[in-house]
PDB file of N, CA and C in Angstrom:
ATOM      1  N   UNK A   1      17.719  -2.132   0.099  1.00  0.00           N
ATOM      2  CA  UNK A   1      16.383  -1.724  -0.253  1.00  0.00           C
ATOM      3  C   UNK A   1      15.338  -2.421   0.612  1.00  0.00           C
ATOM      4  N   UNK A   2      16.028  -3.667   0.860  1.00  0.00           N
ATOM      5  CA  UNK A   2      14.710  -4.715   1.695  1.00  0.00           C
ATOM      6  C   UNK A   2      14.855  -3.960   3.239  1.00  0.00           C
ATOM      7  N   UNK A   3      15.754  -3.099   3.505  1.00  0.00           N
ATOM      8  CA  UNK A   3      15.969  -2.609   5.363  1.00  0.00           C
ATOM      9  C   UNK A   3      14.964  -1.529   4.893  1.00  0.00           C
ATOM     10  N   UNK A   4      15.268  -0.715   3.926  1.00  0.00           N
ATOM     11  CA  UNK A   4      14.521   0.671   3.552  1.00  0.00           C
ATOM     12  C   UNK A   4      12.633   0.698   3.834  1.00  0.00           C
ATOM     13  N   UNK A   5      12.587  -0.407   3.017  1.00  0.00           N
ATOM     14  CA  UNK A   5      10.464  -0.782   2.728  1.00  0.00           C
ATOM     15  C   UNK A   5      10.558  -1.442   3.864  1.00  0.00           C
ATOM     16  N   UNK A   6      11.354  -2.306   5.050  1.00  0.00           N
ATOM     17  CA  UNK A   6      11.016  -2.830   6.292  1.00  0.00           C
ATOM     18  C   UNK A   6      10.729  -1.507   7.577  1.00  0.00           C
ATOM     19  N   UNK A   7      11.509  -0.899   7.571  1.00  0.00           N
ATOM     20  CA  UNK A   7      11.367   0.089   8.301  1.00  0.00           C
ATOM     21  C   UNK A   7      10.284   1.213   7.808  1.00  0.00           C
ATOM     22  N   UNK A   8      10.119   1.385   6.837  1.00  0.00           N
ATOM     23  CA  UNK A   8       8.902   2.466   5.810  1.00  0.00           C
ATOM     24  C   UNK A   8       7.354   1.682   6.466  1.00  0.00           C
ATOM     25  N   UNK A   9       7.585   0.536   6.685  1.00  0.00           N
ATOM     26  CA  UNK A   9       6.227  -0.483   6.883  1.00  0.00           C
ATOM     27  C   UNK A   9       6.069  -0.512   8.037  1.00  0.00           C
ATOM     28  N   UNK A  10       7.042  -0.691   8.760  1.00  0.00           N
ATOM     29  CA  UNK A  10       6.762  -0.305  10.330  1.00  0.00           C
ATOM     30  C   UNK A  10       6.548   1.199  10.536  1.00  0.00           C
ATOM     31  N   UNK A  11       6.778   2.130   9.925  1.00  0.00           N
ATOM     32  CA  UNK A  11       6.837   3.245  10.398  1.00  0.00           C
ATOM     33  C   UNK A  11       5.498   3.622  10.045  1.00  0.00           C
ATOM     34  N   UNK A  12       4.977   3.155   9.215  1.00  0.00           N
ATOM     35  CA  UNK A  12       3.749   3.253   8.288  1.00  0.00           C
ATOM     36  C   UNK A  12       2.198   2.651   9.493  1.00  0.00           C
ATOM     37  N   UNK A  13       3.199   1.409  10.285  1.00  0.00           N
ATOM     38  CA  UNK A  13       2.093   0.972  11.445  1.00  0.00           C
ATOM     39  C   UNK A  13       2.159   1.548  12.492  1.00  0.00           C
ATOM     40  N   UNK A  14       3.275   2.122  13.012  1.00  0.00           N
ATOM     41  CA  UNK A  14       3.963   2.895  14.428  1.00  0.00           C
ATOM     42  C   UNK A  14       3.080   3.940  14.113  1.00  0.00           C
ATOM     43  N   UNK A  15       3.050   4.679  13.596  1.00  0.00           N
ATOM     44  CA  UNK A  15       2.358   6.084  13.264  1.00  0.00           C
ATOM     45  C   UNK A  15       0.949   6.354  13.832  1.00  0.00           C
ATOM     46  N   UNK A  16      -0.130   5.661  13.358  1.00  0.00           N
ATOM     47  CA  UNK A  16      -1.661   5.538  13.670  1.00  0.00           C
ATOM     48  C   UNK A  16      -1.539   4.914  15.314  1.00  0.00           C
ATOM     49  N   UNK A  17      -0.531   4.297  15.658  1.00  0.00           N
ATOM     50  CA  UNK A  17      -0.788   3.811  17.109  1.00  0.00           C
ATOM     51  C   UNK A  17      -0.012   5.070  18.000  1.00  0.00           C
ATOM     52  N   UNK A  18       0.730   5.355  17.570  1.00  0.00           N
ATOM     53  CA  UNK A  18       1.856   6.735  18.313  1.00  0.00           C
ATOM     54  C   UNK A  18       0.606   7.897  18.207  1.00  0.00           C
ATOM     55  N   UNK A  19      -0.326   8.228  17.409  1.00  0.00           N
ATOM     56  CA  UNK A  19      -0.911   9.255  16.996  1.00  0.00           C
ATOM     57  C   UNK A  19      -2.396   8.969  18.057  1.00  0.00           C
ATOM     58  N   UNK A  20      -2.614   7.620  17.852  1.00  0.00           N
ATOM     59  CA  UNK A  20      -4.452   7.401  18.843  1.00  0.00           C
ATOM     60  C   UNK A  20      -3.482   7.785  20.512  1.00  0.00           C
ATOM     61  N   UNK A  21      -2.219   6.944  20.546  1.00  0.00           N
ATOM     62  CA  UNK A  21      -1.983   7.342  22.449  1.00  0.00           C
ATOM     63  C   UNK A  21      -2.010   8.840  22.277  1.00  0.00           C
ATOM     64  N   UNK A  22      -1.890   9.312  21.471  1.00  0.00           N
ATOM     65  CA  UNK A  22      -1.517  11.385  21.396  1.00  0.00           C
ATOM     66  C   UNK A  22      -2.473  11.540  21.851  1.00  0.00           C
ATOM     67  N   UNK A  23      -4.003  11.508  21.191  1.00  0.00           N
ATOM     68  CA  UNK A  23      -4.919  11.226  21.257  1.00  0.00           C
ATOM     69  C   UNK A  23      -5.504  11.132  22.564  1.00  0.00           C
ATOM     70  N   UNK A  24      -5.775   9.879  23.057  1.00  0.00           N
ATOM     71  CA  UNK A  24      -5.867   9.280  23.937  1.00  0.00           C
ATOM     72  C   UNK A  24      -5.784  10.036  25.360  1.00  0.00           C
ATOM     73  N   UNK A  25      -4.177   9.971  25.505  1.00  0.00           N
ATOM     74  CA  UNK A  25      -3.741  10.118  26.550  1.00  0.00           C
ATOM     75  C   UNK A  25      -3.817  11.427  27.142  1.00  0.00           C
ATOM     76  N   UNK A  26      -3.330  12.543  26.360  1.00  0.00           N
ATOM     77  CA  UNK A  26      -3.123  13.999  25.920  1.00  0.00           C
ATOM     78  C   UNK A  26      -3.772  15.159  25.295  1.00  0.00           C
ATOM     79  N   UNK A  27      -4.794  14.779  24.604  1.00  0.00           N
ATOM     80  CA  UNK A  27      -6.181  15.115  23.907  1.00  0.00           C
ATOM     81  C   UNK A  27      -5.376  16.451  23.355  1.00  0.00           C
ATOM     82  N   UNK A  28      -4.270  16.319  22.810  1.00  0.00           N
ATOM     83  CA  UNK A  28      -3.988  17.492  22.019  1.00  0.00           C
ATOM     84  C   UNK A  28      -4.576  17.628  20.998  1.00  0.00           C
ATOM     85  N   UNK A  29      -5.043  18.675  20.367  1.00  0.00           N
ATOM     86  CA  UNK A  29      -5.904  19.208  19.006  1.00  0.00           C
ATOM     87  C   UNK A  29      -5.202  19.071  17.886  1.00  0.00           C
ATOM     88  N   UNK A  30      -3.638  19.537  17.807  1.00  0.00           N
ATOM     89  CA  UNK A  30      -3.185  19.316  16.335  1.00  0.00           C
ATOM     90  C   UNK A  30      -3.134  17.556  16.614  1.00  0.00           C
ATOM     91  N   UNK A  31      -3.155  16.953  17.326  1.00  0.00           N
ATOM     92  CA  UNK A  31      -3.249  15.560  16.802  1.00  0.00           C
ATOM     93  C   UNK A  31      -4.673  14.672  16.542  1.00  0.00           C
ATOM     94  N   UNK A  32      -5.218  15.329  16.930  1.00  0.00           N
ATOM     95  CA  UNK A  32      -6.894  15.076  16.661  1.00  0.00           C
ATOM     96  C   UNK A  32      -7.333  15.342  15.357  1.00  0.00           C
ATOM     97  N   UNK A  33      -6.319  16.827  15.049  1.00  0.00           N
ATOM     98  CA  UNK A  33      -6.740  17.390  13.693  1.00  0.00           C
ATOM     99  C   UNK A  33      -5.818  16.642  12.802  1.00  0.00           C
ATOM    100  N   UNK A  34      -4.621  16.192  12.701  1.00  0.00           N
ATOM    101  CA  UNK A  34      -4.097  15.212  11.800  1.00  0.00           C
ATOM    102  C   UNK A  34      -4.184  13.399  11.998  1.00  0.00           C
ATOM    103  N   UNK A  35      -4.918  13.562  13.142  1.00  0.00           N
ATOM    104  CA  UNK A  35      -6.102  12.024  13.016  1.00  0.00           C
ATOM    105  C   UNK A  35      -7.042  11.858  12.246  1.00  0.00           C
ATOM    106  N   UNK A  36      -7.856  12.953  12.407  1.00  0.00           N
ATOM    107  CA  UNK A  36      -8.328  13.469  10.897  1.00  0.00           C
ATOM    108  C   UNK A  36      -8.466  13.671  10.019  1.00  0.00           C
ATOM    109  N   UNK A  37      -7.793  13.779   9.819  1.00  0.00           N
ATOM    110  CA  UNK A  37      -7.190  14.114   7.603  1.00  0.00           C
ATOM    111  C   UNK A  37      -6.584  13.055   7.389  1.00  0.00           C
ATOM    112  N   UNK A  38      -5.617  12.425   8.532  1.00  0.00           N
ATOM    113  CA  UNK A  38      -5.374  11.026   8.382  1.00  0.00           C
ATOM    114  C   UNK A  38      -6.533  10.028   8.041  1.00  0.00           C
ATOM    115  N   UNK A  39      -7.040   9.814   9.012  1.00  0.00           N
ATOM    116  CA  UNK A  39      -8.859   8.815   8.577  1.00  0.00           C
ATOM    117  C   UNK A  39      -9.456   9.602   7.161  1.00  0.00           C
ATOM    118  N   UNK A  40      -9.512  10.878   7.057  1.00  0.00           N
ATOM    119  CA  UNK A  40      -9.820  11.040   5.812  1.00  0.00           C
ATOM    120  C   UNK A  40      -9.423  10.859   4.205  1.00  0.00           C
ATOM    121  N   UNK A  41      -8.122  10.908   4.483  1.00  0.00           N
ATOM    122  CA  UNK A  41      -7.483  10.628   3.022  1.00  0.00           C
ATOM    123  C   UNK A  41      -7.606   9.028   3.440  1.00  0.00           C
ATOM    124  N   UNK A  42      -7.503   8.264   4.243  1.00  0.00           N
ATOM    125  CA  UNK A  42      -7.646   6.638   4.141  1.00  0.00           C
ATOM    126  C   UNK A  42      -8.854   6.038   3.625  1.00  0.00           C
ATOM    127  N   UNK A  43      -9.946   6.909   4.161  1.00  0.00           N
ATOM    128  CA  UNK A  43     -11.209   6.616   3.617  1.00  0.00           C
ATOM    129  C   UNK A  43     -11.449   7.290   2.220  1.00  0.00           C
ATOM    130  N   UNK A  44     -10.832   7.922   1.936  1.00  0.00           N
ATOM    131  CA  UNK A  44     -11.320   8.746   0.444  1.00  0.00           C
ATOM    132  C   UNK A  44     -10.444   7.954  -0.811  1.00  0.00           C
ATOM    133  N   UNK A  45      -9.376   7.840  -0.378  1.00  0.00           N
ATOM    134  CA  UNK A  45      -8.030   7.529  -1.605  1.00  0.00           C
ATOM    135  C   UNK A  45      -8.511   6.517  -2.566  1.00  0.00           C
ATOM    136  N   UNK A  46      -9.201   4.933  -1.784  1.00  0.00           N
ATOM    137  CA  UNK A  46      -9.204   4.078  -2.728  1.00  0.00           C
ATOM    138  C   UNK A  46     -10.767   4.071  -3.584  1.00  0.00           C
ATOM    139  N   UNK A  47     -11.885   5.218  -3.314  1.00  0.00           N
ATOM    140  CA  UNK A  47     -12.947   4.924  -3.990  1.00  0.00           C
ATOM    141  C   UNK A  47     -12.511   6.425  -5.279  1.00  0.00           C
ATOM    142  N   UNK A  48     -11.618   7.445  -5.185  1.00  0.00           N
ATOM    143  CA  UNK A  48     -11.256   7.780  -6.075  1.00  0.00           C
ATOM    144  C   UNK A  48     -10.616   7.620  -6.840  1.00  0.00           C
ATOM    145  N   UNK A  49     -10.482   6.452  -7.204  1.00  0.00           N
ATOM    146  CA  UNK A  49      -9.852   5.828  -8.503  1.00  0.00           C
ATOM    147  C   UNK A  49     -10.916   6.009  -9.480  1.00  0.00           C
ATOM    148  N   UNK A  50     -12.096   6.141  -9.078  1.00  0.00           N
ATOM    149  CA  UNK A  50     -13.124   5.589  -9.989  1.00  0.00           C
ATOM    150  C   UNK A  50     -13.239   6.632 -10.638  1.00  0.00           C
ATOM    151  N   UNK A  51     -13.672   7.908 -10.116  1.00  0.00           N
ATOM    152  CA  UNK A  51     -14.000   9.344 -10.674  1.00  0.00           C
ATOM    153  C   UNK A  51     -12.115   9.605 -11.635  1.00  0.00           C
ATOM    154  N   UNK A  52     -10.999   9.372 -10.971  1.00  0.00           N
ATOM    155  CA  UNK A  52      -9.661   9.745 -11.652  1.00  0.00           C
ATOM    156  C   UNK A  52     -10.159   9.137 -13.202  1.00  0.00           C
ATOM    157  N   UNK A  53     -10.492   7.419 -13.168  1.00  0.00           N
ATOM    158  CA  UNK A  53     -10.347   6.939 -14.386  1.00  0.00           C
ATOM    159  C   UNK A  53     -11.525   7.435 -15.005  1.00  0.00           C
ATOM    160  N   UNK A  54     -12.611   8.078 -14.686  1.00  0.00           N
ATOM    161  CA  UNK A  54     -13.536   8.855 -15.782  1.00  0.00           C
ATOM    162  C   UNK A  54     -12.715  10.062 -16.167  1.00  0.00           C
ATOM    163  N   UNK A  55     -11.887  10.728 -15.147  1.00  0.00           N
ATOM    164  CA  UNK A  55     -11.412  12.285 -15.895  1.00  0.00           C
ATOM    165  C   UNK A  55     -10.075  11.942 -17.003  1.00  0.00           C
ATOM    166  N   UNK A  56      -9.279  10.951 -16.557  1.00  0.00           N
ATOM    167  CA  UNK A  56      -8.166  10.557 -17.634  1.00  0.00           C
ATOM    168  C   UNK A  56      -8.731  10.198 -19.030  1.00  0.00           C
ATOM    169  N   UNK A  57     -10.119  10.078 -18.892  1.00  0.00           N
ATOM    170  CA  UNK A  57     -10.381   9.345 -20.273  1.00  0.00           C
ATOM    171  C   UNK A  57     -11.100  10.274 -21.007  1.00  0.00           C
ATOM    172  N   UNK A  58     -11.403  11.612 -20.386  1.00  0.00           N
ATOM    173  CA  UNK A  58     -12.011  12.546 -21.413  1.00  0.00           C
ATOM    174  C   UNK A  58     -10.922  13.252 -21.915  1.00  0.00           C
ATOM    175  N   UNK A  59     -11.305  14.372 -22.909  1.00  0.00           N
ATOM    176  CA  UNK A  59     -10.696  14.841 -23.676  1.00  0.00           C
ATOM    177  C   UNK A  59      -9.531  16.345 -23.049  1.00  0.00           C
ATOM    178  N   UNK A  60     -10.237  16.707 -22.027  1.00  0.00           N
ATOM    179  CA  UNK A  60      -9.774  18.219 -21.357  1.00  0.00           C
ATOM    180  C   UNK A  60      -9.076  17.878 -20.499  1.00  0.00           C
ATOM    181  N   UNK A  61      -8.725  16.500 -20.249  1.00  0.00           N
ATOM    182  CA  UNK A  61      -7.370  16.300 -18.659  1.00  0.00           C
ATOM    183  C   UNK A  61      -6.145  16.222 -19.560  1.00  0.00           C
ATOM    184  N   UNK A  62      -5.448  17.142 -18.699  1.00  0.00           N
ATOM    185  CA  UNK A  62      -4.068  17.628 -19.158  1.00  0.00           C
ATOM    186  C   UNK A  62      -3.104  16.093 -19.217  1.00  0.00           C
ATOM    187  N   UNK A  63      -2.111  15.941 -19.868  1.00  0.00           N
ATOM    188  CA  UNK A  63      -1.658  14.924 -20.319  1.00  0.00           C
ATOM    189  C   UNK A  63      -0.600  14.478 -18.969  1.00  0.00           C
ATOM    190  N   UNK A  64      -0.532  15.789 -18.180  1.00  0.00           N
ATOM    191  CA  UNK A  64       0.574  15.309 -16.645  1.00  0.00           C
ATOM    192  C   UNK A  64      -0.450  14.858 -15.975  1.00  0.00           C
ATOM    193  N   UNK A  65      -1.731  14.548 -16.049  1.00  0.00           N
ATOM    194  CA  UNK A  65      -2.817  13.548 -14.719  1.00  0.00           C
ATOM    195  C   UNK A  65      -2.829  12.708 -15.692  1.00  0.00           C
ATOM    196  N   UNK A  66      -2.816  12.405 -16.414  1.00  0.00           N
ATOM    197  CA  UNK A  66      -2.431  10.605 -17.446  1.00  0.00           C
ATOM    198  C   UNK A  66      -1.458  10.502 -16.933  1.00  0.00           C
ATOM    199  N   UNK A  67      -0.202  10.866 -16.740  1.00  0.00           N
ATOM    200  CA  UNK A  67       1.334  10.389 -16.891  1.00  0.00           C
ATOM    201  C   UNK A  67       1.162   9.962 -14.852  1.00  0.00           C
ATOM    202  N   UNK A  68       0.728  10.825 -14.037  1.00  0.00           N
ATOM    203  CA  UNK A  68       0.409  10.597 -12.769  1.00  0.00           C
ATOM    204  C   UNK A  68      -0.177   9.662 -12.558  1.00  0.00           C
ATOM    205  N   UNK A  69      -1.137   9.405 -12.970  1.00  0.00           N
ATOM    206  CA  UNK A  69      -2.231   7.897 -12.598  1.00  0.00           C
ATOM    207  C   UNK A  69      -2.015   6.981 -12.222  1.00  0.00           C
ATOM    208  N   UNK A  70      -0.981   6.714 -13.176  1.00  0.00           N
ATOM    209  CA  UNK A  70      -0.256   4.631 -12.447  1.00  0.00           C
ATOM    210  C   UNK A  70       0.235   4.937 -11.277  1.00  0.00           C
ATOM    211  N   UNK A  71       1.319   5.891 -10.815  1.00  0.00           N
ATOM    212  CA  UNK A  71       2.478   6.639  -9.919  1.00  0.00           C
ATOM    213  C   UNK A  71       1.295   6.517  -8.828  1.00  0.00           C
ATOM    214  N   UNK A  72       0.172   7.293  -8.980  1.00  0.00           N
ATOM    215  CA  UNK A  72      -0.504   7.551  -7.734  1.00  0.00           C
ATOM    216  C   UNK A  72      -1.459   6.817  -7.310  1.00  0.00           C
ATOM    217  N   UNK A  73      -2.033   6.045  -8.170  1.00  0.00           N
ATOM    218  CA  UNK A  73      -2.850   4.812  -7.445  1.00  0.00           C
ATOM    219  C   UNK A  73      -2.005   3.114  -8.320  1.00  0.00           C
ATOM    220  N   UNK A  74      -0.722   3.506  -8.209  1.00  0.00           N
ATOM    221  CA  UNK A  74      -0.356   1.838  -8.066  1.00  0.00           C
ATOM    222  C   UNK A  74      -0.223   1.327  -6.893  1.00  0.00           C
ATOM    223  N   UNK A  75      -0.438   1.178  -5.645  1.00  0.00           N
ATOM    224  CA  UNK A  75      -1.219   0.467  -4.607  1.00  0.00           C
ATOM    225  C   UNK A  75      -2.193  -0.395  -4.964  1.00  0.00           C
ATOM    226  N   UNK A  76      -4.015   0.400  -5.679  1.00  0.00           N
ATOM    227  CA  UNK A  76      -4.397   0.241  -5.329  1.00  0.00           C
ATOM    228  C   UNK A  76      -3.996  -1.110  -7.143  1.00  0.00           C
ATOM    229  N   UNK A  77      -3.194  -0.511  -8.468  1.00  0.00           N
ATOM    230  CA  UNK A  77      -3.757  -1.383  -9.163  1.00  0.00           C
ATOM    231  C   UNK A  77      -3.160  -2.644  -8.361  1.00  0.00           C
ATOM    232  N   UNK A  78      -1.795  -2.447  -7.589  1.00  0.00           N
ATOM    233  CA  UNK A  78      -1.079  -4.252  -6.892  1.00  0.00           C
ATOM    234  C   UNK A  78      -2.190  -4.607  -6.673  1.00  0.00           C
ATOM    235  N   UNK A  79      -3.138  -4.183  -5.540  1.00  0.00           N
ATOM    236  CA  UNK A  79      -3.906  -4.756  -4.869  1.00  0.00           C
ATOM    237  C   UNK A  79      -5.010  -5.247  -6.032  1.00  0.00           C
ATOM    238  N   UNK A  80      -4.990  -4.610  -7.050  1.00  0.00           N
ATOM    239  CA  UNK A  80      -5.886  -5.705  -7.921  1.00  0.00           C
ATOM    240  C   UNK A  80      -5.263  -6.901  -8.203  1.00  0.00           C
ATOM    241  N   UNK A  81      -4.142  -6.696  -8.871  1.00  0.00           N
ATOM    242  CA  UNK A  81      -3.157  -7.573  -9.158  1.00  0.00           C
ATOM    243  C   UNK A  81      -2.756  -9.044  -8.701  1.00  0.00           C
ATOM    244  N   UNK A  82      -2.685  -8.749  -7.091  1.00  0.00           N
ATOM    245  CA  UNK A  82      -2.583 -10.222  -6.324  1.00  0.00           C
ATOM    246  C   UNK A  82      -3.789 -10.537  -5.682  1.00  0.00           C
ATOM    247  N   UNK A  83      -5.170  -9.134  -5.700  1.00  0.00           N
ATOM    248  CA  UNK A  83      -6.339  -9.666  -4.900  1.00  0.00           C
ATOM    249  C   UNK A  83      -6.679 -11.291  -5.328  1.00  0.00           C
ATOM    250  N   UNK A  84      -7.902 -11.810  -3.982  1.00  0.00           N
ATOM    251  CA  UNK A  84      -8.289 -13.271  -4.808  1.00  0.00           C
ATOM    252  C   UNK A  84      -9.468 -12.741  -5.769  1.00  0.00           C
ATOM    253  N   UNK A  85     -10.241 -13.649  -6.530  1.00  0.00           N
ATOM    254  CA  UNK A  85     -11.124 -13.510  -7.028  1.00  0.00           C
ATOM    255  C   UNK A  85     -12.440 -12.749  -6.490  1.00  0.00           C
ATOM    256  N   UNK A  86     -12.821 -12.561  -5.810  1.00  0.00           N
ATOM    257  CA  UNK A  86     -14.492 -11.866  -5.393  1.00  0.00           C
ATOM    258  C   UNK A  86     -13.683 -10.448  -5.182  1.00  0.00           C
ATOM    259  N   UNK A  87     -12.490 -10.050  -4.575  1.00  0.00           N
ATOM    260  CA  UNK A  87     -11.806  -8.929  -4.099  1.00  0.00           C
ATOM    261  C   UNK A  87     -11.993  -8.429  -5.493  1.00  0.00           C
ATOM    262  N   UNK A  88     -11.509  -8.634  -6.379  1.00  0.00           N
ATOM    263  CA  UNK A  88     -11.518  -8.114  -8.023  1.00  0.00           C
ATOM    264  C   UNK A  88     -12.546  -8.016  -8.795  1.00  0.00           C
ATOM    265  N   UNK A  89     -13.448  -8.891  -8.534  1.00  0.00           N
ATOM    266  CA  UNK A  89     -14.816  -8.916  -8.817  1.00  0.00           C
ATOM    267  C   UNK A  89     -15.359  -7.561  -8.127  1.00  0.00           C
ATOM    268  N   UNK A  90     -14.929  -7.509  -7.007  1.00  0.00           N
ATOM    269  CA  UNK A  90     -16.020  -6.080  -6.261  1.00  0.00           C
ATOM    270  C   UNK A  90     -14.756  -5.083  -6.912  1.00  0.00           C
ATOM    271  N   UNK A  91     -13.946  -4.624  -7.511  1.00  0.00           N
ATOM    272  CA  UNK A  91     -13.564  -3.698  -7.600  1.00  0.00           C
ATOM    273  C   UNK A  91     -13.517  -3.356  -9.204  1.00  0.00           C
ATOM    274  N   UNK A  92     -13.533  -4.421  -9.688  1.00  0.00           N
ATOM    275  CA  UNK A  92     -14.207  -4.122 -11.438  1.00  0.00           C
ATOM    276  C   UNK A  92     -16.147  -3.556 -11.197  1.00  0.00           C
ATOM    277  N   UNK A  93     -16.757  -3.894 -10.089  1.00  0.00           N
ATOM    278  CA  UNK A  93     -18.231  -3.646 -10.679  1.00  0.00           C
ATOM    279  C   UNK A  93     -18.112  -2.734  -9.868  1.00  0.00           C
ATOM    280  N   UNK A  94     -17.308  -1.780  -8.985  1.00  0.00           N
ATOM    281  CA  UNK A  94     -17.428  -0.703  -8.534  1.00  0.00           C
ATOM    282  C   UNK A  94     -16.606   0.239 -10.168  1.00  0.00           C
ATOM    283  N   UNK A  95     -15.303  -0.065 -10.761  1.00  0.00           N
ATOM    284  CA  UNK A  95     -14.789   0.149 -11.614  1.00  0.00           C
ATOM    285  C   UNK A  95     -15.793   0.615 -12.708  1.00  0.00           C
ATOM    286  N   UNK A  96     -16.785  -0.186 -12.872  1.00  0.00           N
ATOM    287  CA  UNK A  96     -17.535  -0.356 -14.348  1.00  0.00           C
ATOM    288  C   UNK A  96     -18.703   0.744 -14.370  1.00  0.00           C
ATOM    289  N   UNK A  97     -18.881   1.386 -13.068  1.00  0.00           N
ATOM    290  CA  UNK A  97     -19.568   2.524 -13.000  1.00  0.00           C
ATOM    291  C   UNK A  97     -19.001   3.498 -13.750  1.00  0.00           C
ATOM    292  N   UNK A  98     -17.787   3.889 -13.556  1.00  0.00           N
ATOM    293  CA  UNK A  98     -17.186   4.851 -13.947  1.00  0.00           C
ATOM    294  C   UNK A  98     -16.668   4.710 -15.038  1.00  0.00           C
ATOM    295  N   UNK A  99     -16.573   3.494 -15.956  1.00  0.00           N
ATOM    296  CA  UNK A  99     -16.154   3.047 -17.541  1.00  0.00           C
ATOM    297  C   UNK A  99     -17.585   3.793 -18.419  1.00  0.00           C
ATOM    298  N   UNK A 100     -18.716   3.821 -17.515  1.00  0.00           N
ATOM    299  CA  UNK A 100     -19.624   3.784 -18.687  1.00  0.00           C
ATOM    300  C   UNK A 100     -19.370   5.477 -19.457  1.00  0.00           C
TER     301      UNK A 100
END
């Protein structure tokens, strides 16, 4: 399991550098266009936690986006988990917007 997440982690860093030389070197379009959606879901993923945990908590979200929630942003709760202190601090008072 420890070869499996070693290689998943490198492959995870190989990727964005294999994809900018595409880029770069070659100026091909489908790689420009999945540089793209790449930078976009990176920039979008971790501030939608906030809006997910307002829709899980009303009454009309179907009970399979509760059962999904942990599954799909446990990343970001680890990263609460082992953050240091001010890291958790900024992500509860970004959090507490979306509690009210």
């Amino acid at each position: 399991m420890v070869i499996l997440v070693s290689i998943l982690v490198a492959a995870a860093f190989a990727f964005p550098v294999w994809l900018a030389v595409r880029i770069a070197s070659r100026r091909e379009t489908w790689a420009i266009r999945v540089g793209l959606v790449f930078a976009i879901v990176v920039a979008f993923y971790p501030p939608s936690i906030g809006p997910m945990w307002w829709a899980i908590h009303q009454d009309w979200c179907p009970t399979w986006l509760q059962s999904a929630y942990p599954q799909v942003y446990s990343p970001i709760i680890w990263l609460y988990d082992v953050a240091p202190y001010r890291v958790r601090v900024a992500m509860e008072s970004f959090a507490a917007f979306w509690w009210q």
